[in-house]
N, C-alpha and C. Protein backbone atom coordinates (compact mmCIF):
# COMPACT_ATOMS: atom_id res chain seq x y z
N UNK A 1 -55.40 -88.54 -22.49
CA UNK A 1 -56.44 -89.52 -22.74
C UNK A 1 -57.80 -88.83 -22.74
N UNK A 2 -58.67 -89.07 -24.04
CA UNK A 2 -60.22 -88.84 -24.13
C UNK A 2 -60.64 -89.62 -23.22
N UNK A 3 -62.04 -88.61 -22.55
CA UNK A 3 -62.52 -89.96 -21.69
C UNK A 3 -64.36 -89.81 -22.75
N UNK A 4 -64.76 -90.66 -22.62
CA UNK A 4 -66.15 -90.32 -23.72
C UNK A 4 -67.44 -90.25 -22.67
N UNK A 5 -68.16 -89.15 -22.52
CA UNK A 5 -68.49 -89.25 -21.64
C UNK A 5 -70.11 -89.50 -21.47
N UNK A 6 -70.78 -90.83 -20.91
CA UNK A 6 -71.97 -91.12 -21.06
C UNK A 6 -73.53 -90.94 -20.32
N UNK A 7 -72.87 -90.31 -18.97
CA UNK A 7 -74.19 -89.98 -18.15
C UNK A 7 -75.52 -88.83 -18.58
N UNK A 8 -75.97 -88.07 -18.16
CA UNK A 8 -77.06 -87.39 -18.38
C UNK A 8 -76.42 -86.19 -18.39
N UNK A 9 -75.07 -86.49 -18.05
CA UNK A 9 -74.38 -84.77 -17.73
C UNK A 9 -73.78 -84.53 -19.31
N UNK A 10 -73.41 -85.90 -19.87
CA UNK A 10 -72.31 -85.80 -21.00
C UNK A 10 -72.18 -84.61 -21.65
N UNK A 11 -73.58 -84.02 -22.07
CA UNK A 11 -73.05 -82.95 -23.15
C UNK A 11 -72.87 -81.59 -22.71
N UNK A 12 -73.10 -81.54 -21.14
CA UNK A 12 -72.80 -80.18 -20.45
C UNK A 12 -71.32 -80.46 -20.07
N UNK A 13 -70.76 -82.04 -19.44
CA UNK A 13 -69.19 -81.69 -19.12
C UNK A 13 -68.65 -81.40 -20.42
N UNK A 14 -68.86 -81.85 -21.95
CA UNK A 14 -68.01 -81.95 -22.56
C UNK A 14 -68.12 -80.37 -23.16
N UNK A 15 -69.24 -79.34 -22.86
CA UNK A 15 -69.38 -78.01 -23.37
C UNK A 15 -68.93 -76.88 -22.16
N UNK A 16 -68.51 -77.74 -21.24
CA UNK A 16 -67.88 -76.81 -19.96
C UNK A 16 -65.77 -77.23 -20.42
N UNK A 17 -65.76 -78.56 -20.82
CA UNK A 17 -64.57 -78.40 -21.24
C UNK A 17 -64.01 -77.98 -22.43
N UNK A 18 -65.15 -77.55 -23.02
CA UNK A 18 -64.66 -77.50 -24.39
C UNK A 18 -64.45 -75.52 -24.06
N UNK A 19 -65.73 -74.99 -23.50
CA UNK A 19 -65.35 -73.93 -23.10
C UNK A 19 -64.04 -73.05 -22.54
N UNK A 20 -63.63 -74.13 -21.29
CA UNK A 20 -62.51 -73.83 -20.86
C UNK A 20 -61.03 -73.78 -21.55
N UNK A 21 -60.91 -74.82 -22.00
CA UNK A 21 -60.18 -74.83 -23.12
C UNK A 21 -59.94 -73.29 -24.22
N UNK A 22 -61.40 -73.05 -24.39
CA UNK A 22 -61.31 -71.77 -25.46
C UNK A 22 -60.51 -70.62 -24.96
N UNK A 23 -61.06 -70.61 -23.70
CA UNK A 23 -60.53 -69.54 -23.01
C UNK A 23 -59.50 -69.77 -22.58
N UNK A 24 -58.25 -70.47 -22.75
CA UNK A 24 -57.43 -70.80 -22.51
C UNK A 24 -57.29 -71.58 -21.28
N UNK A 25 -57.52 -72.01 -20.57
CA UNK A 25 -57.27 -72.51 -18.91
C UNK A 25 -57.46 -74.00 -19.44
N UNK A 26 -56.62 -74.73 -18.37
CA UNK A 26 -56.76 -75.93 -18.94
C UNK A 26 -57.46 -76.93 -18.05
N UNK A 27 -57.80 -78.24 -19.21
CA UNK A 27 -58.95 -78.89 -18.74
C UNK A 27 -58.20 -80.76 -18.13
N UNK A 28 -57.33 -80.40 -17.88
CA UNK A 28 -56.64 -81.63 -17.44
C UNK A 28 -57.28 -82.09 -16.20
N UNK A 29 -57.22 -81.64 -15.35
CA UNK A 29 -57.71 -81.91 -13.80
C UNK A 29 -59.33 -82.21 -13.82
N UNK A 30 -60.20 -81.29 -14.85
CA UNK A 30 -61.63 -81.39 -14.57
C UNK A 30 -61.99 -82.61 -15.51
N UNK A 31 -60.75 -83.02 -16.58
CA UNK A 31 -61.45 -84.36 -17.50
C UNK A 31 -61.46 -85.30 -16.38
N UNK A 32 -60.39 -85.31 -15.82
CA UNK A 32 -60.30 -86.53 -15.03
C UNK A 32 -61.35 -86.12 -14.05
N UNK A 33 -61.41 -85.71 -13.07
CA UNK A 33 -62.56 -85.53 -12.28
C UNK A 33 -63.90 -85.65 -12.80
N UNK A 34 -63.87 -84.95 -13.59
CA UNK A 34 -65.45 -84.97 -13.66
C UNK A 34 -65.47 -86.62 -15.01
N UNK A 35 -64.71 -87.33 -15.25
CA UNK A 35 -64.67 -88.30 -15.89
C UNK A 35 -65.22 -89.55 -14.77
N UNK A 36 -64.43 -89.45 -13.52
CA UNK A 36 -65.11 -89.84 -12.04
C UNK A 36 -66.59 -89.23 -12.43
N UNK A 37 -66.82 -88.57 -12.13
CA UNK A 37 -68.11 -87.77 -11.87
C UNK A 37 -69.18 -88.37 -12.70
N UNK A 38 -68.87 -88.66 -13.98
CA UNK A 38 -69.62 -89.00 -15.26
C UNK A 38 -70.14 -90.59 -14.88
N UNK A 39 -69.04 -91.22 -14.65
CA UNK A 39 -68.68 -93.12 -14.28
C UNK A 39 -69.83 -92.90 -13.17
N UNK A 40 -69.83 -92.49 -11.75
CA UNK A 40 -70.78 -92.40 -10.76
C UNK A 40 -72.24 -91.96 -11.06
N UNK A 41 -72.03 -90.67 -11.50
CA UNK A 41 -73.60 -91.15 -12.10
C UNK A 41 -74.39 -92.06 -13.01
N UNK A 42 -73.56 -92.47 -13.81
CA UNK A 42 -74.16 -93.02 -14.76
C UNK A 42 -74.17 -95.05 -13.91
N UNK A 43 -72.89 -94.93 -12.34
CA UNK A 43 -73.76 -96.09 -11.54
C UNK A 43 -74.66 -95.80 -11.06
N UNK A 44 -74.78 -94.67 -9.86
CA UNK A 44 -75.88 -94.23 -9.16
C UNK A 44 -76.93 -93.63 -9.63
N UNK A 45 -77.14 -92.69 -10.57
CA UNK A 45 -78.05 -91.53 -11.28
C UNK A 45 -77.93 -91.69 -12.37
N UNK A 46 -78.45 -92.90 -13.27
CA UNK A 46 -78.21 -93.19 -14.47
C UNK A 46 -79.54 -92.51 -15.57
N UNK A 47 -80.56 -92.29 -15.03
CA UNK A 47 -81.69 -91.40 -15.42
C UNK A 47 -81.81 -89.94 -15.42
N UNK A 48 -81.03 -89.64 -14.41
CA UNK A 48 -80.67 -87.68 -14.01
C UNK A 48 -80.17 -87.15 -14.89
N UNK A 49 -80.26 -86.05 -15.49
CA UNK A 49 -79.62 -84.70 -16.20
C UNK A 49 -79.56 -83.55 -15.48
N UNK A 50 -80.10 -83.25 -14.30
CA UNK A 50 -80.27 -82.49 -13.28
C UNK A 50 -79.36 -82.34 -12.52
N UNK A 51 -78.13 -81.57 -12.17
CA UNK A 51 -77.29 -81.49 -10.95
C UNK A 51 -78.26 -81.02 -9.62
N UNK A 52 -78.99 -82.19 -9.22
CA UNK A 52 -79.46 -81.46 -8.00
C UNK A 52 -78.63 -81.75 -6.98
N UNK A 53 -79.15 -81.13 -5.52
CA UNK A 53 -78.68 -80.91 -4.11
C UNK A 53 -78.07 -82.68 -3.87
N UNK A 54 -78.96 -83.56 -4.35
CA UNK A 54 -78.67 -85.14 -3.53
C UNK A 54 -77.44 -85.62 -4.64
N UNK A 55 -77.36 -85.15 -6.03
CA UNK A 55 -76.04 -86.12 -6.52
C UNK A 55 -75.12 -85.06 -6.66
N UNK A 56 -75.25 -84.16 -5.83
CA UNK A 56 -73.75 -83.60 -5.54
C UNK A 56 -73.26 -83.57 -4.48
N UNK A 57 -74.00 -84.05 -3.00
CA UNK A 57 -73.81 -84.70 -2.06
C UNK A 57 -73.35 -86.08 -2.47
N UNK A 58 -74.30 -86.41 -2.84
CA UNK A 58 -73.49 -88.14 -2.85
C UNK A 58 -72.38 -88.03 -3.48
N UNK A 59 -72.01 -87.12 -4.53
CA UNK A 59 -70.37 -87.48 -5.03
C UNK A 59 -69.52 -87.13 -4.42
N UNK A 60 -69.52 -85.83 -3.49
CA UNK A 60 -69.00 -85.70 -2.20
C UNK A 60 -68.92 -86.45 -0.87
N UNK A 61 -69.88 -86.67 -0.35
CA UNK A 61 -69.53 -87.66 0.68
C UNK A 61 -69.21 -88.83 0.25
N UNK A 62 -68.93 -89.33 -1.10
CA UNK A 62 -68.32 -90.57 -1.65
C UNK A 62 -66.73 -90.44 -1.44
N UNK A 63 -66.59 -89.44 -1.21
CA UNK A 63 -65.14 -88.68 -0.83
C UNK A 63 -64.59 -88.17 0.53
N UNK A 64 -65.27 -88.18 1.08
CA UNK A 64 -64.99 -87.51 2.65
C UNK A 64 -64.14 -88.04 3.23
N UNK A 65 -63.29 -87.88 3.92
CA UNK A 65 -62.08 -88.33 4.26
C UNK A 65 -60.95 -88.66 3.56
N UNK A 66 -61.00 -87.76 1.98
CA UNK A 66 -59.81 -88.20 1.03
C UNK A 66 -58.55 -87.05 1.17
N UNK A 67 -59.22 -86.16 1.97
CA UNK A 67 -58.05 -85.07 2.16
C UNK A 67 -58.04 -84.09 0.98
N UNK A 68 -57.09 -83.38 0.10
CA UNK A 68 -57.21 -82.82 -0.67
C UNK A 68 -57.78 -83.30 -1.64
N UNK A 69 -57.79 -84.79 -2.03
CA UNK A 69 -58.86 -85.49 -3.20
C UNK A 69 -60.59 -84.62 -3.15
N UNK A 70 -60.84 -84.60 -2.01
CA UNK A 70 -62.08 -84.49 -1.79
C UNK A 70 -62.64 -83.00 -2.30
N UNK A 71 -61.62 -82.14 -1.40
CA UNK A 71 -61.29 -80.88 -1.98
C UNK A 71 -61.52 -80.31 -3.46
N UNK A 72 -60.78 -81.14 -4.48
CA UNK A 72 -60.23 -81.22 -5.59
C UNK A 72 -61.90 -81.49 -6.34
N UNK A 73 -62.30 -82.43 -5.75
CA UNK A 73 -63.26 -83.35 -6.31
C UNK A 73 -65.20 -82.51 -5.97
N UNK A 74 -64.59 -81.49 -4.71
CA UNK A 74 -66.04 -80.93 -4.68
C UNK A 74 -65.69 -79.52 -5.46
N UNK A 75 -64.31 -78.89 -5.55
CA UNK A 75 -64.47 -77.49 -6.42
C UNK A 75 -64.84 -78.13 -7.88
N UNK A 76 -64.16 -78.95 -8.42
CA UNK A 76 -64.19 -78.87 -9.89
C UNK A 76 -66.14 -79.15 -10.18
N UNK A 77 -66.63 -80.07 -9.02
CA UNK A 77 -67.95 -80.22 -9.21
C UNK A 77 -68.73 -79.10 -8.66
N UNK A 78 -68.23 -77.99 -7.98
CA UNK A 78 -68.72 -76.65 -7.89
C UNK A 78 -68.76 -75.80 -9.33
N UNK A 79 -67.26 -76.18 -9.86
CA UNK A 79 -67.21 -75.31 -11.20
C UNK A 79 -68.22 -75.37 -12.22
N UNK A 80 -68.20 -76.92 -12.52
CA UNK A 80 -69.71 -77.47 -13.29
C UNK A 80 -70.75 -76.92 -12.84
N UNK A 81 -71.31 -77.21 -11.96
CA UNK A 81 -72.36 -76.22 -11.62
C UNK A 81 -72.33 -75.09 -11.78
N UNK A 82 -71.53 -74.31 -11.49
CA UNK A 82 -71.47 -73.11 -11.78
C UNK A 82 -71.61 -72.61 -13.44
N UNK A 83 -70.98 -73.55 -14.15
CA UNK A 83 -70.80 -73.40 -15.38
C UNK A 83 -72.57 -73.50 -16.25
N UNK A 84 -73.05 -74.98 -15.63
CA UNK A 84 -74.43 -74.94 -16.21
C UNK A 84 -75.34 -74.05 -16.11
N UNK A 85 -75.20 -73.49 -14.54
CA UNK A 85 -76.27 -72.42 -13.69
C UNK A 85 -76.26 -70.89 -14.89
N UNK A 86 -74.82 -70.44 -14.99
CA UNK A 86 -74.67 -69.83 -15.86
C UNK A 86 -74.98 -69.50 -17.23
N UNK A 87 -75.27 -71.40 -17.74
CA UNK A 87 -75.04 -71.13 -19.06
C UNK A 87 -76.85 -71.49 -19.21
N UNK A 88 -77.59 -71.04 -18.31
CA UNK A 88 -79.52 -71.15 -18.49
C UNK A 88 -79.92 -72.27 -17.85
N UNK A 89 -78.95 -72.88 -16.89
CA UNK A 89 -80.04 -74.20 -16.85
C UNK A 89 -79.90 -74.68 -15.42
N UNK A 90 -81.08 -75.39 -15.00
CA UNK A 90 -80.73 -75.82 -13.66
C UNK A 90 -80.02 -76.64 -13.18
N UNK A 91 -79.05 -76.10 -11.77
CA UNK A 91 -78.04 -76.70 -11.20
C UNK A 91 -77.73 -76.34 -9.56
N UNK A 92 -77.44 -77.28 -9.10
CA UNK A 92 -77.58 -77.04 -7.53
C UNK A 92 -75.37 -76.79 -7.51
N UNK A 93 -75.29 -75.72 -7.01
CA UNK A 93 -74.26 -74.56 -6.37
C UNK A 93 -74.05 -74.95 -5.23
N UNK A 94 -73.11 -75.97 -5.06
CA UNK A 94 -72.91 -76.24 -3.39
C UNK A 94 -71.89 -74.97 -3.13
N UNK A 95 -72.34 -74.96 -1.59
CA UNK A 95 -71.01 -73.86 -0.82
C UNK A 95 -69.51 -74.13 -1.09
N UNK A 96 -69.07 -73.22 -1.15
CA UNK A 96 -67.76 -73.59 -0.99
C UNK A 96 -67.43 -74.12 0.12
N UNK A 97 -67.97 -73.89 1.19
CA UNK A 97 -67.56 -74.37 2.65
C UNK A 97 -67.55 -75.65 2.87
N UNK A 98 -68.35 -76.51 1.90
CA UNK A 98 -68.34 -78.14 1.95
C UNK A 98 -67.52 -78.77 2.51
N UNK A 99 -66.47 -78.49 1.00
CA UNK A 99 -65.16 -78.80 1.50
C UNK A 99 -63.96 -77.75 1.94
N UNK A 100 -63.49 -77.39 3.00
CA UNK A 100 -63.28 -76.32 3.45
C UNK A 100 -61.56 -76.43 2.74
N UNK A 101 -60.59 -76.04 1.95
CA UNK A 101 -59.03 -75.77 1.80
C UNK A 101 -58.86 -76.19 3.01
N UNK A 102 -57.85 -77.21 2.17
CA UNK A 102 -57.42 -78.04 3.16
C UNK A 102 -56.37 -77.21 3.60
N UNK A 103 -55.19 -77.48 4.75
CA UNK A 103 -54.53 -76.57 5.88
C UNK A 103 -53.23 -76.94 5.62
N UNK A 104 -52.27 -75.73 5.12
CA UNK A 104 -50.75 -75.98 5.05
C UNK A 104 -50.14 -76.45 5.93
N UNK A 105 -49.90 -77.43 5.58
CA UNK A 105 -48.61 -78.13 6.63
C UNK A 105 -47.37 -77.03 7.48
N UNK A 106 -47.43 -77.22 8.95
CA UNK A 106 -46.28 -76.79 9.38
C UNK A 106 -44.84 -76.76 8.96
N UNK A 107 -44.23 -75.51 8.23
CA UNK A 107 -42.73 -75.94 7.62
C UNK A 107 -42.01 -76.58 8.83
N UNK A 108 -40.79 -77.25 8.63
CA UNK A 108 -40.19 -78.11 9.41
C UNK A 108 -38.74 -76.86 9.42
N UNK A 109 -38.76 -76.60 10.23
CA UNK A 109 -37.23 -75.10 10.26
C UNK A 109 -36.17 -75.99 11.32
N UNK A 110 -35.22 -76.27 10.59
CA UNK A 110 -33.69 -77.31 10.93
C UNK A 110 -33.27 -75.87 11.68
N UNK A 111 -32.71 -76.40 13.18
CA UNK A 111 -31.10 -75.59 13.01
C UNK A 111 -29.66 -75.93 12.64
N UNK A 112 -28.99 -75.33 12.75
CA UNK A 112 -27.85 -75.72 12.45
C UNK A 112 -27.37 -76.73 12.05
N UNK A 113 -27.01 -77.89 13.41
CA UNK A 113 -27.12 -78.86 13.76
C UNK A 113 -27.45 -79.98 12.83
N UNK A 114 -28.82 -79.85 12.83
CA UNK A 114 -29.60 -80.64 11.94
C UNK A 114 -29.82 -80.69 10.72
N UNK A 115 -29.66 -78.79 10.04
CA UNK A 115 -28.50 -79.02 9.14
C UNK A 115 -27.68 -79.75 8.74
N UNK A 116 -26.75 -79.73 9.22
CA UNK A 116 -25.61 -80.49 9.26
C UNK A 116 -25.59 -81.77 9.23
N UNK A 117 -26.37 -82.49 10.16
CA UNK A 117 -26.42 -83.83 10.16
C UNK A 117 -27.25 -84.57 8.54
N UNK A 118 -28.57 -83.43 8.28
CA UNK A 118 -29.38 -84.08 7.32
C UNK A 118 -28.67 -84.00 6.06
N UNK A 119 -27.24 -82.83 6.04
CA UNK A 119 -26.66 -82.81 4.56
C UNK A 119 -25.04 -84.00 4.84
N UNK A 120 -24.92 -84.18 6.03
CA UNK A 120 -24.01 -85.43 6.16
C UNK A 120 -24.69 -86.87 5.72
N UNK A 121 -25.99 -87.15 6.16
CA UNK A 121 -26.85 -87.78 5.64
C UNK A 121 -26.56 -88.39 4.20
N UNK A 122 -27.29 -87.12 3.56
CA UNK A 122 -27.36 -87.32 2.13
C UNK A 122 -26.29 -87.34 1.85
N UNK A 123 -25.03 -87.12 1.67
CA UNK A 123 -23.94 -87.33 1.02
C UNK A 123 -23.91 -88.89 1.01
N UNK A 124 -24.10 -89.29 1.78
CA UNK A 124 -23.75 -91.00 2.23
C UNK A 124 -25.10 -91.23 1.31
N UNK A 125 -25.62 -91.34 0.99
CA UNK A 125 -26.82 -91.82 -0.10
C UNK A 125 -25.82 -92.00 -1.49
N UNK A 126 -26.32 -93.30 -1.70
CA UNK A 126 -25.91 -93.62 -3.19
C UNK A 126 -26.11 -92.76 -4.19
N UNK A 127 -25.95 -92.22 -5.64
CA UNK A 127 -26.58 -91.68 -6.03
C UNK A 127 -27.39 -92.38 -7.39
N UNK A 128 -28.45 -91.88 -7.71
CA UNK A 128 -28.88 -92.66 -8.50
C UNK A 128 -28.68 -92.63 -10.29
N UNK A 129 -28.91 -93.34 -10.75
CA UNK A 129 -28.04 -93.31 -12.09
C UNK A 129 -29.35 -93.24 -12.96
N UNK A 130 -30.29 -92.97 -12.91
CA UNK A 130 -31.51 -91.85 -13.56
C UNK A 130 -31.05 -90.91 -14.46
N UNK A 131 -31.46 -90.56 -14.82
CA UNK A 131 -31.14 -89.24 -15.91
C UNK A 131 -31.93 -88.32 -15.88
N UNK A 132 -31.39 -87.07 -15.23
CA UNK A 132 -32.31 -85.83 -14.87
C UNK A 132 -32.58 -84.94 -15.55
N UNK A 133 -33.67 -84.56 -15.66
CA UNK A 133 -34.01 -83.70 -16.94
C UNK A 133 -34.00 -82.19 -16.71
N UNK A 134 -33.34 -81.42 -17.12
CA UNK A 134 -32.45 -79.78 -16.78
C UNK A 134 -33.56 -79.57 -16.53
């Protein structure tokens, strides 16, 4: 899905994705994000073309407590910045530390036992009549 994009940022997200794209890497994750990104300013910062320090806070702490969303949602709006700063123009570069990588989950290590019990388990599960794709 195109998203069309109308804030003050429009023609820098759509020349940061169009970029990425060239260079091969893909732009799936940053349409959608920064498609968020576009929708919010254009509620909150509907006059701005400026990535300054306050609407890249506010799109972040609009997020705080989303867990890896937030994560997700302050790199790709690091990348933009990064991308404009780069390409001549002014843009506020938040830290990476904002949002700090979020923390791998403890693997769960079965013994034996439990093994055993969790694959006795599943056998007794119905199975489902889906169609799995090789």
């Amino acid at each position: 899905m195109t998203y069309e994009y109308k804030s003050g940022f429009a023609r820098q997200i759509q020349e940061m994705l169009e970029h990425r794209a060239a260079m091969g890497h893909s732009v799936k994750d940053y349409n959608k994000i920064l498609a968020n990104f576009d929708r919010f300013c254009m509620n909150h910062f509907p006059n701005e073309n400026i990535l300054t320090k306050e609407i890249a806070f506010a799109w972040c702490n609009d997020a705080k407590g989303n867990g890896k969303g937030g994560f997700n949602r302050a790199s790709a709006l690091r990348g933009f910045a990064r991308y404009i700063f780069l390409a001549g123009e002014e843009a506020y570069v938040m830290p990476p530390s904002f949002f700090p990588m979020p923390k791998a989950k403890q693997p769960i290590i079965m013994n034996h036992v439990e093994l055993t019990n969790f694959f006795e388990a599943t056998d007794c599960c119905p199975s489902s009549k889906k169609k799995r794709s090789a």
